[in-house]
C-alpha atoms as a PDB file:
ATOM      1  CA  UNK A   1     150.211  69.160 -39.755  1.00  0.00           C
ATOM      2  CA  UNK A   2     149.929  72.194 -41.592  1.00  0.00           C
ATOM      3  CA  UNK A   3     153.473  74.717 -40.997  1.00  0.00           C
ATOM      4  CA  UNK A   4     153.415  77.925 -42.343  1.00  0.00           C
ATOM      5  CA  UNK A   5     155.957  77.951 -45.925  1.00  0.00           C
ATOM      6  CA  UNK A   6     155.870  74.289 -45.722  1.00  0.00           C
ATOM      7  CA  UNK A   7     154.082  71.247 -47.663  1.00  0.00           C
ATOM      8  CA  UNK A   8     153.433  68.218 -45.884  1.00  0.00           C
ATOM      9  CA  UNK A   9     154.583  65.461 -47.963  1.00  0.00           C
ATOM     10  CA  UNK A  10     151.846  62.937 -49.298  1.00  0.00           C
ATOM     11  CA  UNK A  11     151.617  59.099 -48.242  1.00  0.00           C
ATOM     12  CA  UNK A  12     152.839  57.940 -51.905  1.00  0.00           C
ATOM     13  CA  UNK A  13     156.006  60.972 -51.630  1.00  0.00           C
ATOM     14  CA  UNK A  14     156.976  59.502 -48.184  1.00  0.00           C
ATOM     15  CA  UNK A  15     156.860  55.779 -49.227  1.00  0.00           C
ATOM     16  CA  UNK A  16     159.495  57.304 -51.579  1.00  0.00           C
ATOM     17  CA  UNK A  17     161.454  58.130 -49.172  1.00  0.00           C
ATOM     18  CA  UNK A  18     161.413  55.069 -47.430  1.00  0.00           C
ATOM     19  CA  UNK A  19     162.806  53.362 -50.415  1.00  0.00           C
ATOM     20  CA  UNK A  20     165.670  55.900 -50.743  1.00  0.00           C
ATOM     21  CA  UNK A  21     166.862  55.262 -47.586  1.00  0.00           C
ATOM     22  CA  UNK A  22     166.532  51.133 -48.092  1.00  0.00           C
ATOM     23  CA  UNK A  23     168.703  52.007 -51.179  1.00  0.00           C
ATOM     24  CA  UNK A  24     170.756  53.792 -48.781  1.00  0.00           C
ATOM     25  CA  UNK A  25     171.427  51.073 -46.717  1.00  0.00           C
ATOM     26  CA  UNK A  26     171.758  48.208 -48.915  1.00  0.00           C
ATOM     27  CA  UNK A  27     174.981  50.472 -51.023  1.00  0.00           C
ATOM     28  CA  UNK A  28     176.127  51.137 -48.017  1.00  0.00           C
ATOM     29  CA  UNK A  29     176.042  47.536 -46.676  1.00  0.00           C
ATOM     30  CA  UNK A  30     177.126  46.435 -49.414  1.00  0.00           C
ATOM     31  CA  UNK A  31     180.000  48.275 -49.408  1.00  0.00           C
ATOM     32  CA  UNK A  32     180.956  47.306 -45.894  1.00  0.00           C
ATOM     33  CA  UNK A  33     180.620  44.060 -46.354  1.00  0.00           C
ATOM     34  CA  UNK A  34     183.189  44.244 -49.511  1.00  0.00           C
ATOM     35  CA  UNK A  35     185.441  45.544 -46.833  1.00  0.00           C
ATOM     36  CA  UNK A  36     185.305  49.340 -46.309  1.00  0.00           C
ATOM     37  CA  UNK A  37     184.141  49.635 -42.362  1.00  0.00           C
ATOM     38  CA  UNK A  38     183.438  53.254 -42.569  1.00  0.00           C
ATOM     39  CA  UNK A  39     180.350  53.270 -44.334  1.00  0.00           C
ATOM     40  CA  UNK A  40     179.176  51.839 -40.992  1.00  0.00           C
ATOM     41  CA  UNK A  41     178.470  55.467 -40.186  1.00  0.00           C
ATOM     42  CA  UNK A  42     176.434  56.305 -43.346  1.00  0.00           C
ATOM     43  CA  UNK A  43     174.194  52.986 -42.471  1.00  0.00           C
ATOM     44  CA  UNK A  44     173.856  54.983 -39.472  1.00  0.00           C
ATOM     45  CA  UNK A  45     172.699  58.122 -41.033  1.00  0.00           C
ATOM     46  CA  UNK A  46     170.220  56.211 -42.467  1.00  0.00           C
ATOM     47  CA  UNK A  47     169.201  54.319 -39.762  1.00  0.00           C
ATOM     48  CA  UNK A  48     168.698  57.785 -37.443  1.00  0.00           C
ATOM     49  CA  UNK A  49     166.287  59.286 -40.324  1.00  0.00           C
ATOM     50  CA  UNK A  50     164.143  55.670 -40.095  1.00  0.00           C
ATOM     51  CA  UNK A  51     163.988  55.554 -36.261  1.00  0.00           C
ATOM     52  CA  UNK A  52     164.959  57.836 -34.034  1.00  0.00           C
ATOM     53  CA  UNK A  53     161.924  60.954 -33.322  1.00  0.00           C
ATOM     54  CA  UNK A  54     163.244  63.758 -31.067  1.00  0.00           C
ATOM     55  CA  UNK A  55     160.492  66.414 -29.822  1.00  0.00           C
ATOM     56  CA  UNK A  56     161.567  68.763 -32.933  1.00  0.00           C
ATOM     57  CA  UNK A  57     161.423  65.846 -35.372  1.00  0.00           C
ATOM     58  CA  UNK A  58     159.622  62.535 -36.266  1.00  0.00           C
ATOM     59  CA  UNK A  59     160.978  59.684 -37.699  1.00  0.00           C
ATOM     60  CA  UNK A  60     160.042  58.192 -41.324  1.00  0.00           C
ATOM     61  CA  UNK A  61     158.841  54.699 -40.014  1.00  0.00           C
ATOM     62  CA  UNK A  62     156.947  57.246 -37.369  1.00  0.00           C
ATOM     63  CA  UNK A  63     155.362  59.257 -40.297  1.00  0.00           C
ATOM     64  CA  UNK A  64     154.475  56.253 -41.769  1.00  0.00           C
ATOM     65  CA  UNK A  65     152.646  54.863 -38.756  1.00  0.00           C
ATOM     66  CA  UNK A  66     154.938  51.662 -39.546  1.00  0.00           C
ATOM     67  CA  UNK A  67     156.819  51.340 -35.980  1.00  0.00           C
ATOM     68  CA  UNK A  68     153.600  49.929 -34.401  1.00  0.00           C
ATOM     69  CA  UNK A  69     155.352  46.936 -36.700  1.00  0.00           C
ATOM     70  CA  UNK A  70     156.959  43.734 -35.012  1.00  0.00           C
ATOM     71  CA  UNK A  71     160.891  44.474 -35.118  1.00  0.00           C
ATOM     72  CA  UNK A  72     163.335  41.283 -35.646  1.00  0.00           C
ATOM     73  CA  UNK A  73     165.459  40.792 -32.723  1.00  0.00           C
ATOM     74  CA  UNK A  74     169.019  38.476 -33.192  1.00  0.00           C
ATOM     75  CA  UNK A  75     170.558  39.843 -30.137  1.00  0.00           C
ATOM     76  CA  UNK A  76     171.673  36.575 -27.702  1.00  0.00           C
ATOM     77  CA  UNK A  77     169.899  36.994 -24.113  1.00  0.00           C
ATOM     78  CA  UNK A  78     172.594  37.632 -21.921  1.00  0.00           C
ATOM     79  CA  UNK A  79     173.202  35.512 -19.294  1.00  0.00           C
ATOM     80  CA  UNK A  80     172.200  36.165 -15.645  1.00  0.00           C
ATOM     81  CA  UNK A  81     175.286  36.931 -13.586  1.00  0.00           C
ATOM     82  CA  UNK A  82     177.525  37.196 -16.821  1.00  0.00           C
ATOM     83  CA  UNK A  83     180.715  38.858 -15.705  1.00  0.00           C
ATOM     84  CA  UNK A  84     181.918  38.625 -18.883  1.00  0.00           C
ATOM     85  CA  UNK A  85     181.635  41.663 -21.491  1.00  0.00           C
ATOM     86  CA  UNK A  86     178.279  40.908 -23.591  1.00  0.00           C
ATOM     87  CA  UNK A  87     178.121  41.597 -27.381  1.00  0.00           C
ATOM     88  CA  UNK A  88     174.517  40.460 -27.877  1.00  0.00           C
ATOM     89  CA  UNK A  89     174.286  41.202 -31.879  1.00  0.00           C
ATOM     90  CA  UNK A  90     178.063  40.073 -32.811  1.00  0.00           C
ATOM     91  CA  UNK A  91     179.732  37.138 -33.029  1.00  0.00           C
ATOM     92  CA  UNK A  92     183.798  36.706 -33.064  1.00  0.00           C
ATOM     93  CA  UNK A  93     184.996  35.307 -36.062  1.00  0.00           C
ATOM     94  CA  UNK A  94     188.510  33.656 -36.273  1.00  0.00           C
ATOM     95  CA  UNK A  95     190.084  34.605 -39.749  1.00  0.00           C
ATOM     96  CA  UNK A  96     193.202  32.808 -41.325  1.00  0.00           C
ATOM     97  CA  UNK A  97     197.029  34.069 -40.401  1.00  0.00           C
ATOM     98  CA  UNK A  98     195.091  37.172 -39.353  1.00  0.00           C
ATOM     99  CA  UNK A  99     193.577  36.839 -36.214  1.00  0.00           C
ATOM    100  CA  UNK A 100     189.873  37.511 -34.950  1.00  0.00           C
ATOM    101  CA  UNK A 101     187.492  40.329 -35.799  1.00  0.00           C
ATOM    102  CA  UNK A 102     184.130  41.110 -34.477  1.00  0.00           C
ATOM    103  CA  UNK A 103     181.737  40.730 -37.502  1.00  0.00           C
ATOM    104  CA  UNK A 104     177.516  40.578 -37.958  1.00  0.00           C
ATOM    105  CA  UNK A 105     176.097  37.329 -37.641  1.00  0.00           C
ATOM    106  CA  UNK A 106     173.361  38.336 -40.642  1.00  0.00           C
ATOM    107  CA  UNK A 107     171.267  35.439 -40.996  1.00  0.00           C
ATOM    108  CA  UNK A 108     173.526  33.156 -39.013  1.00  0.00           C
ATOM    109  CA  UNK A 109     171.661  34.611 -36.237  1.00  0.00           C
ATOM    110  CA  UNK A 110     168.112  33.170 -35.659  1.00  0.00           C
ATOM    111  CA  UNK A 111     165.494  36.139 -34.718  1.00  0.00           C
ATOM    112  CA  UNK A 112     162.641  37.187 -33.005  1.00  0.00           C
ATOM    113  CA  UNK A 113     159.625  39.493 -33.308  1.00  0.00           C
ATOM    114  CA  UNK A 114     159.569  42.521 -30.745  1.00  0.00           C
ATOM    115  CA  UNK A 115     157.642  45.421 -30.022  1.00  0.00           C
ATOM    116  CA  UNK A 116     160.255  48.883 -31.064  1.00  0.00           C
ATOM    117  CA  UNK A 117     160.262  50.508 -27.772  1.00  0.00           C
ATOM    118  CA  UNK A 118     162.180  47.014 -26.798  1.00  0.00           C
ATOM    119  CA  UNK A 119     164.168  46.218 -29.658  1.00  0.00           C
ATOM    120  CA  UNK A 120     165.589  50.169 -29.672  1.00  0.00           C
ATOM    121  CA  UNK A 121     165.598  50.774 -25.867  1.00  0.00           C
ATOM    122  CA  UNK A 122     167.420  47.207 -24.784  1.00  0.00           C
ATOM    123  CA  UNK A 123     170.957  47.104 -23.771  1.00  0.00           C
ATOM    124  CA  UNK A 124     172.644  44.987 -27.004  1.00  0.00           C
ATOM    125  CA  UNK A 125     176.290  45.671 -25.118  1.00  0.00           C
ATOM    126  CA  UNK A 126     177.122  45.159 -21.604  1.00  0.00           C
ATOM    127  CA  UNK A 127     181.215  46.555 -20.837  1.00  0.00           C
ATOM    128  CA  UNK A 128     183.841  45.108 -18.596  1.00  0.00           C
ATOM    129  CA  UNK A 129     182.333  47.550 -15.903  1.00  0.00           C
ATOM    130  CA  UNK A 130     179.086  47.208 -16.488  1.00  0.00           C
ATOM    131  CA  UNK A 131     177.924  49.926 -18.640  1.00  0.00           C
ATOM    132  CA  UNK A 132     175.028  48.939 -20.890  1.00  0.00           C
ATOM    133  CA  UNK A 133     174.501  50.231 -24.276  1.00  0.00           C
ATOM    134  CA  UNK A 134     171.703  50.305 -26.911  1.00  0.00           C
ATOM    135  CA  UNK A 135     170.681  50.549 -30.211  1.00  0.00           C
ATOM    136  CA  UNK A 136     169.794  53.665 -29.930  1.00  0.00           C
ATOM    137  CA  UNK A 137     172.762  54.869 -28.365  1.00  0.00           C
ATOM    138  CA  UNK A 138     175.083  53.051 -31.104  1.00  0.00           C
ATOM    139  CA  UNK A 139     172.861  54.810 -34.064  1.00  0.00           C
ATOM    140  CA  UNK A 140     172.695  58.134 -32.364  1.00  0.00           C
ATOM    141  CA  UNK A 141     176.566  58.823 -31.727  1.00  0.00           C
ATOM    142  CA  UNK A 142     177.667  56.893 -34.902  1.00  0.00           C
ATOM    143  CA  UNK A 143     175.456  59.311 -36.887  1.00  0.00           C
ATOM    144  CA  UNK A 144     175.611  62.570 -34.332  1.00  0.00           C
ATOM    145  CA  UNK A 145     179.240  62.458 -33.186  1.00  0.00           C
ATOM    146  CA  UNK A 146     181.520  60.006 -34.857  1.00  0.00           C
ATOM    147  CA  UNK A 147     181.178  61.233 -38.391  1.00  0.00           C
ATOM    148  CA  UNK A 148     178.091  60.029 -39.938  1.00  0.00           C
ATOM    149  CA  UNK A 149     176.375  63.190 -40.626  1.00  0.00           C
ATOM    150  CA  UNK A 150     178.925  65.490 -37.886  1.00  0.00           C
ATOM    151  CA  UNK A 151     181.824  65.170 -36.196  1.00  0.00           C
ATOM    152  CA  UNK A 152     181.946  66.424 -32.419  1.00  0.00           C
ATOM    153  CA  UNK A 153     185.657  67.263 -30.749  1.00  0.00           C
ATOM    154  CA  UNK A 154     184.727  64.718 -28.213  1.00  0.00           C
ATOM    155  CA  UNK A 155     182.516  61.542 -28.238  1.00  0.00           C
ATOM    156  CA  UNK A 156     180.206  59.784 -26.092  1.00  0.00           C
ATOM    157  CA  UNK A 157     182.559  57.140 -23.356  1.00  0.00           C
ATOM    158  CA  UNK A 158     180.329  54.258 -23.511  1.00  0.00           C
ATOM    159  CA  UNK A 159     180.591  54.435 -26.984  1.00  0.00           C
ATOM    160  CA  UNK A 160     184.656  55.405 -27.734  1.00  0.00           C
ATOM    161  CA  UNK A 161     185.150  52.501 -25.424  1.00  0.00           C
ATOM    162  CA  UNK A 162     183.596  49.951 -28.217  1.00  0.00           C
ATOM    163  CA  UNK A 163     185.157  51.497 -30.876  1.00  0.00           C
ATOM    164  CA  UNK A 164     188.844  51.404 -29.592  1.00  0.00           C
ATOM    165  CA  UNK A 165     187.799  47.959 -27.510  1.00  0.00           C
ATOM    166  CA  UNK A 166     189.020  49.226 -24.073  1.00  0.00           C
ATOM    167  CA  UNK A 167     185.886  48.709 -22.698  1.00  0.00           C
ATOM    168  CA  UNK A 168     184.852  45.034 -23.890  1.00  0.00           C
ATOM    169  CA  UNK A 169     188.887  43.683 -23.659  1.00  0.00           C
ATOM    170  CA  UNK A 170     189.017  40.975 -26.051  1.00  0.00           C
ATOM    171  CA  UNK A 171     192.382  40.430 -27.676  1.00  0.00           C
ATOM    172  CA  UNK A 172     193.393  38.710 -31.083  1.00  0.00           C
ATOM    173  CA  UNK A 173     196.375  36.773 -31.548  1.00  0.00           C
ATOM    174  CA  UNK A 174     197.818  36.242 -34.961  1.00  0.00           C
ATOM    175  CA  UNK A 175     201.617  35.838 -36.449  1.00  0.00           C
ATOM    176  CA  UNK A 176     201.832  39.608 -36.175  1.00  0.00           C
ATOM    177  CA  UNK A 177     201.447  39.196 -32.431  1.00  0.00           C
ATOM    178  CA  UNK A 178     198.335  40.615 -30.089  1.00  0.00           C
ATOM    179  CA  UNK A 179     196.269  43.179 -30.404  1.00  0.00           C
ATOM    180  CA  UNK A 180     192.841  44.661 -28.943  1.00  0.00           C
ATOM    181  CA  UNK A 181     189.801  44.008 -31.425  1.00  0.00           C
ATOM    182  CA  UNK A 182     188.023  47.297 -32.099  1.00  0.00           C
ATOM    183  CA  UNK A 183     184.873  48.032 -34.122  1.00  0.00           C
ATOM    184  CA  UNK A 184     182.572  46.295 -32.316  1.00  0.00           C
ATOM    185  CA  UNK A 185     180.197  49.595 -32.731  1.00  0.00           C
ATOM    186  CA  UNK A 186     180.477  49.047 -36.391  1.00  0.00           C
ATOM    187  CA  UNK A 187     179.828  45.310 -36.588  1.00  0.00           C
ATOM    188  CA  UNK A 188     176.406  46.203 -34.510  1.00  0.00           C
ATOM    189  CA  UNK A 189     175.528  48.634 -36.706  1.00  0.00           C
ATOM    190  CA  UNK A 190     175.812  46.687 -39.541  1.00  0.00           C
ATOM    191  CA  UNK A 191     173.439  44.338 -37.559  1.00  0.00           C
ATOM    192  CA  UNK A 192     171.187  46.421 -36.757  1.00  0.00           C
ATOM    193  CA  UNK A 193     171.107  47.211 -40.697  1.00  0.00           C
ATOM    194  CA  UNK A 194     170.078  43.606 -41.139  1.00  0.00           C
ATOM    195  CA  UNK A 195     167.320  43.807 -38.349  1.00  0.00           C
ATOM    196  CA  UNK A 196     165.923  46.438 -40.364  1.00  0.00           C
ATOM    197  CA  UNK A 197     166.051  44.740 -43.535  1.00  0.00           C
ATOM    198  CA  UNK A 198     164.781  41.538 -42.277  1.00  0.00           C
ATOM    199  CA  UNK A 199     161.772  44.048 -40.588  1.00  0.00           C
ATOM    200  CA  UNK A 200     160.787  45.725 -43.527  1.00  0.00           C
ATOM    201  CA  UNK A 201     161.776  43.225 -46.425  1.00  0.00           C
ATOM    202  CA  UNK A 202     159.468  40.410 -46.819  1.00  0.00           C
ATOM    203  CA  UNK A 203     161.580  37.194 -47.504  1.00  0.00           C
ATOM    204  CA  UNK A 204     165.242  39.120 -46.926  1.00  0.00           C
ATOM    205  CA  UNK A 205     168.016  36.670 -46.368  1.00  0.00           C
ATOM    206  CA  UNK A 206     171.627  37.016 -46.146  1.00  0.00           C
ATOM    207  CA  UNK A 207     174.248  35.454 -44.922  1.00  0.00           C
ATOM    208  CA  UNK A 208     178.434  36.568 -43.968  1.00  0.00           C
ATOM    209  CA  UNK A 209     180.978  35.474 -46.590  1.00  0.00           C
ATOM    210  CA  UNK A 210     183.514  33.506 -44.729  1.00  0.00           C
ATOM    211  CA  UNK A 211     185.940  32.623 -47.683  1.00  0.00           C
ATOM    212  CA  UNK A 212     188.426  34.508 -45.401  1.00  0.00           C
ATOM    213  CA  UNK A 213     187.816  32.888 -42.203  1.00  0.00           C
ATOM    214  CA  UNK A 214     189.020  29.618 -40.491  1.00  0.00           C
ATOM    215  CA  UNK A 215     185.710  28.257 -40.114  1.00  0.00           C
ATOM    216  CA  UNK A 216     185.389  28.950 -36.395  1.00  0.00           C
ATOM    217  CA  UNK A 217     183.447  31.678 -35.070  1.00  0.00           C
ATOM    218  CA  UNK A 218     182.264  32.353 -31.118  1.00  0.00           C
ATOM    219  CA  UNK A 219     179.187  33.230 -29.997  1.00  0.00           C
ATOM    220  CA  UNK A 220     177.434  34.002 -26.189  1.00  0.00           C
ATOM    221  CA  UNK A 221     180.596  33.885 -24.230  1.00  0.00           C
ATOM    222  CA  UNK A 222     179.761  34.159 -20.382  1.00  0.00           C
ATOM    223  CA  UNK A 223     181.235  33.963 -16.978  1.00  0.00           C
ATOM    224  CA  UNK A 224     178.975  33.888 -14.010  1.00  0.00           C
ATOM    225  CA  UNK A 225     179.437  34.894 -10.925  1.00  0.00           C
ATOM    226  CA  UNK A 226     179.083  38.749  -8.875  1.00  0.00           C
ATOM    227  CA  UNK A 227     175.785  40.242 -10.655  1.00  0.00           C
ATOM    228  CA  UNK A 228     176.492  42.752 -12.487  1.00  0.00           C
ATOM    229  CA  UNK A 229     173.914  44.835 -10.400  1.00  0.00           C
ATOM    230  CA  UNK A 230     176.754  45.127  -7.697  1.00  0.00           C
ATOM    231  CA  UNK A 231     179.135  46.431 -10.253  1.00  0.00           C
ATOM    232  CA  UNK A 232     179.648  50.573 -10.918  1.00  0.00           C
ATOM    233  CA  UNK A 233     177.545  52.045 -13.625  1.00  0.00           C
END
């Protein structure tokens, strides 16, 4: 599309781009995987400019023509009638004299090819009262809202309820006594980092470090019972 003052970018210059931003992401992974759980909003940054196409703007797989693509899914199904909060792309990871922490599963996580409407549309978590959240709605208010590339006064509910762990409830018990586990939004966004990896990156493997950890980690917790159709969303 010609715009008037404007260049449109050639095939080669936006294949540039796409490696930037897979540069992006793997310093930025990196980094949170050494420990610093901010840069979970930079990942999302990047993630946003890969994926997300608004009517003013179109995303670089989109400009590519590369979201026609199979996507690699690791989220668990949830089960029917689960009354139990669902974390579909995290598991809960039990770490010595410290407690539990919600952390990426990586390549501990078997996956599965989907079309992207699915993988970025589908509900990943599933709150205490029912509230279902996606991909796209982690990405969007990590990047639009909570600091990635702005920060608004106020942020989305579904979303401050993951990050403070209000809405999913789980508790960790250590020697320094209970607490509520937060970050899940951060832990699925490094996920969803891996997704895209595994996607894009023929042969991309990785696996969590669990030097740290006690050796036991939880996965697909569920409770069934009242659908969660009945419930208030």
């Amino acid at each position: 599309m010609n715009v008037p003052n404007k260049i449109a970018l050639t095939p080669a210059e936006l294949d540039g781009h796409l490696a930037e931003q897979l540069q992006f992401l793997q310093a930025s992974a990196a980094a949170f995987d050494a420990g610093f759980g901010g840069e979970a909003k930079r990942l999302a940054v990047a993630l946003r400019i890969l994926l997300h196409d608004t009517p003013a703007s179109q995303s670089l797989l989109g400009q590519l023509g590369r979201k026609g693509m199979p996507f690699i899914d690791t989220a668990l199904e949830n089960v029917p009638n689960n009354r139990a909060p669902y974390c579909g792309l995290l598991s809960i990871v039990l770490r010595t004299g410290s407690g539990a922490i919600f952390q990426a599963p990586l390549d501990e996580r078997e996956g599965r090819e989907t079309a992207f409407h699915d993988w970025w549309e589908r509900a990943i978590f599933v709150d205490n009262q029912g509230h279902e959240t996606s991909r796209k709605n982690i990405v969007r208010t990590a990047a639009d809202q909570d600091g990635g590339a702005h920060v608004d006064p106020a942020i989305d509910a579904k979303y401050a309820g993951l990050a403070r762990g209000s809405s999913l409830g789980w508790v960790s018990t250590s020697k320094e006594g209970r607490r509520v586990m937060e970050g899940a939004e951060r832990a699925a966004i490094r996920q969803i980092t891996h997704e895209i990896f595994k996607s894009l990156i023929p042969d991309y493997r990785l696996v969590p470090d669990h030097t740290a950890a006690s050796g036991v980690a939880v996965e697909g917790i569920a409770f069934t019972g009242t659908p969660r159709s009945s419930r208030p969303r």
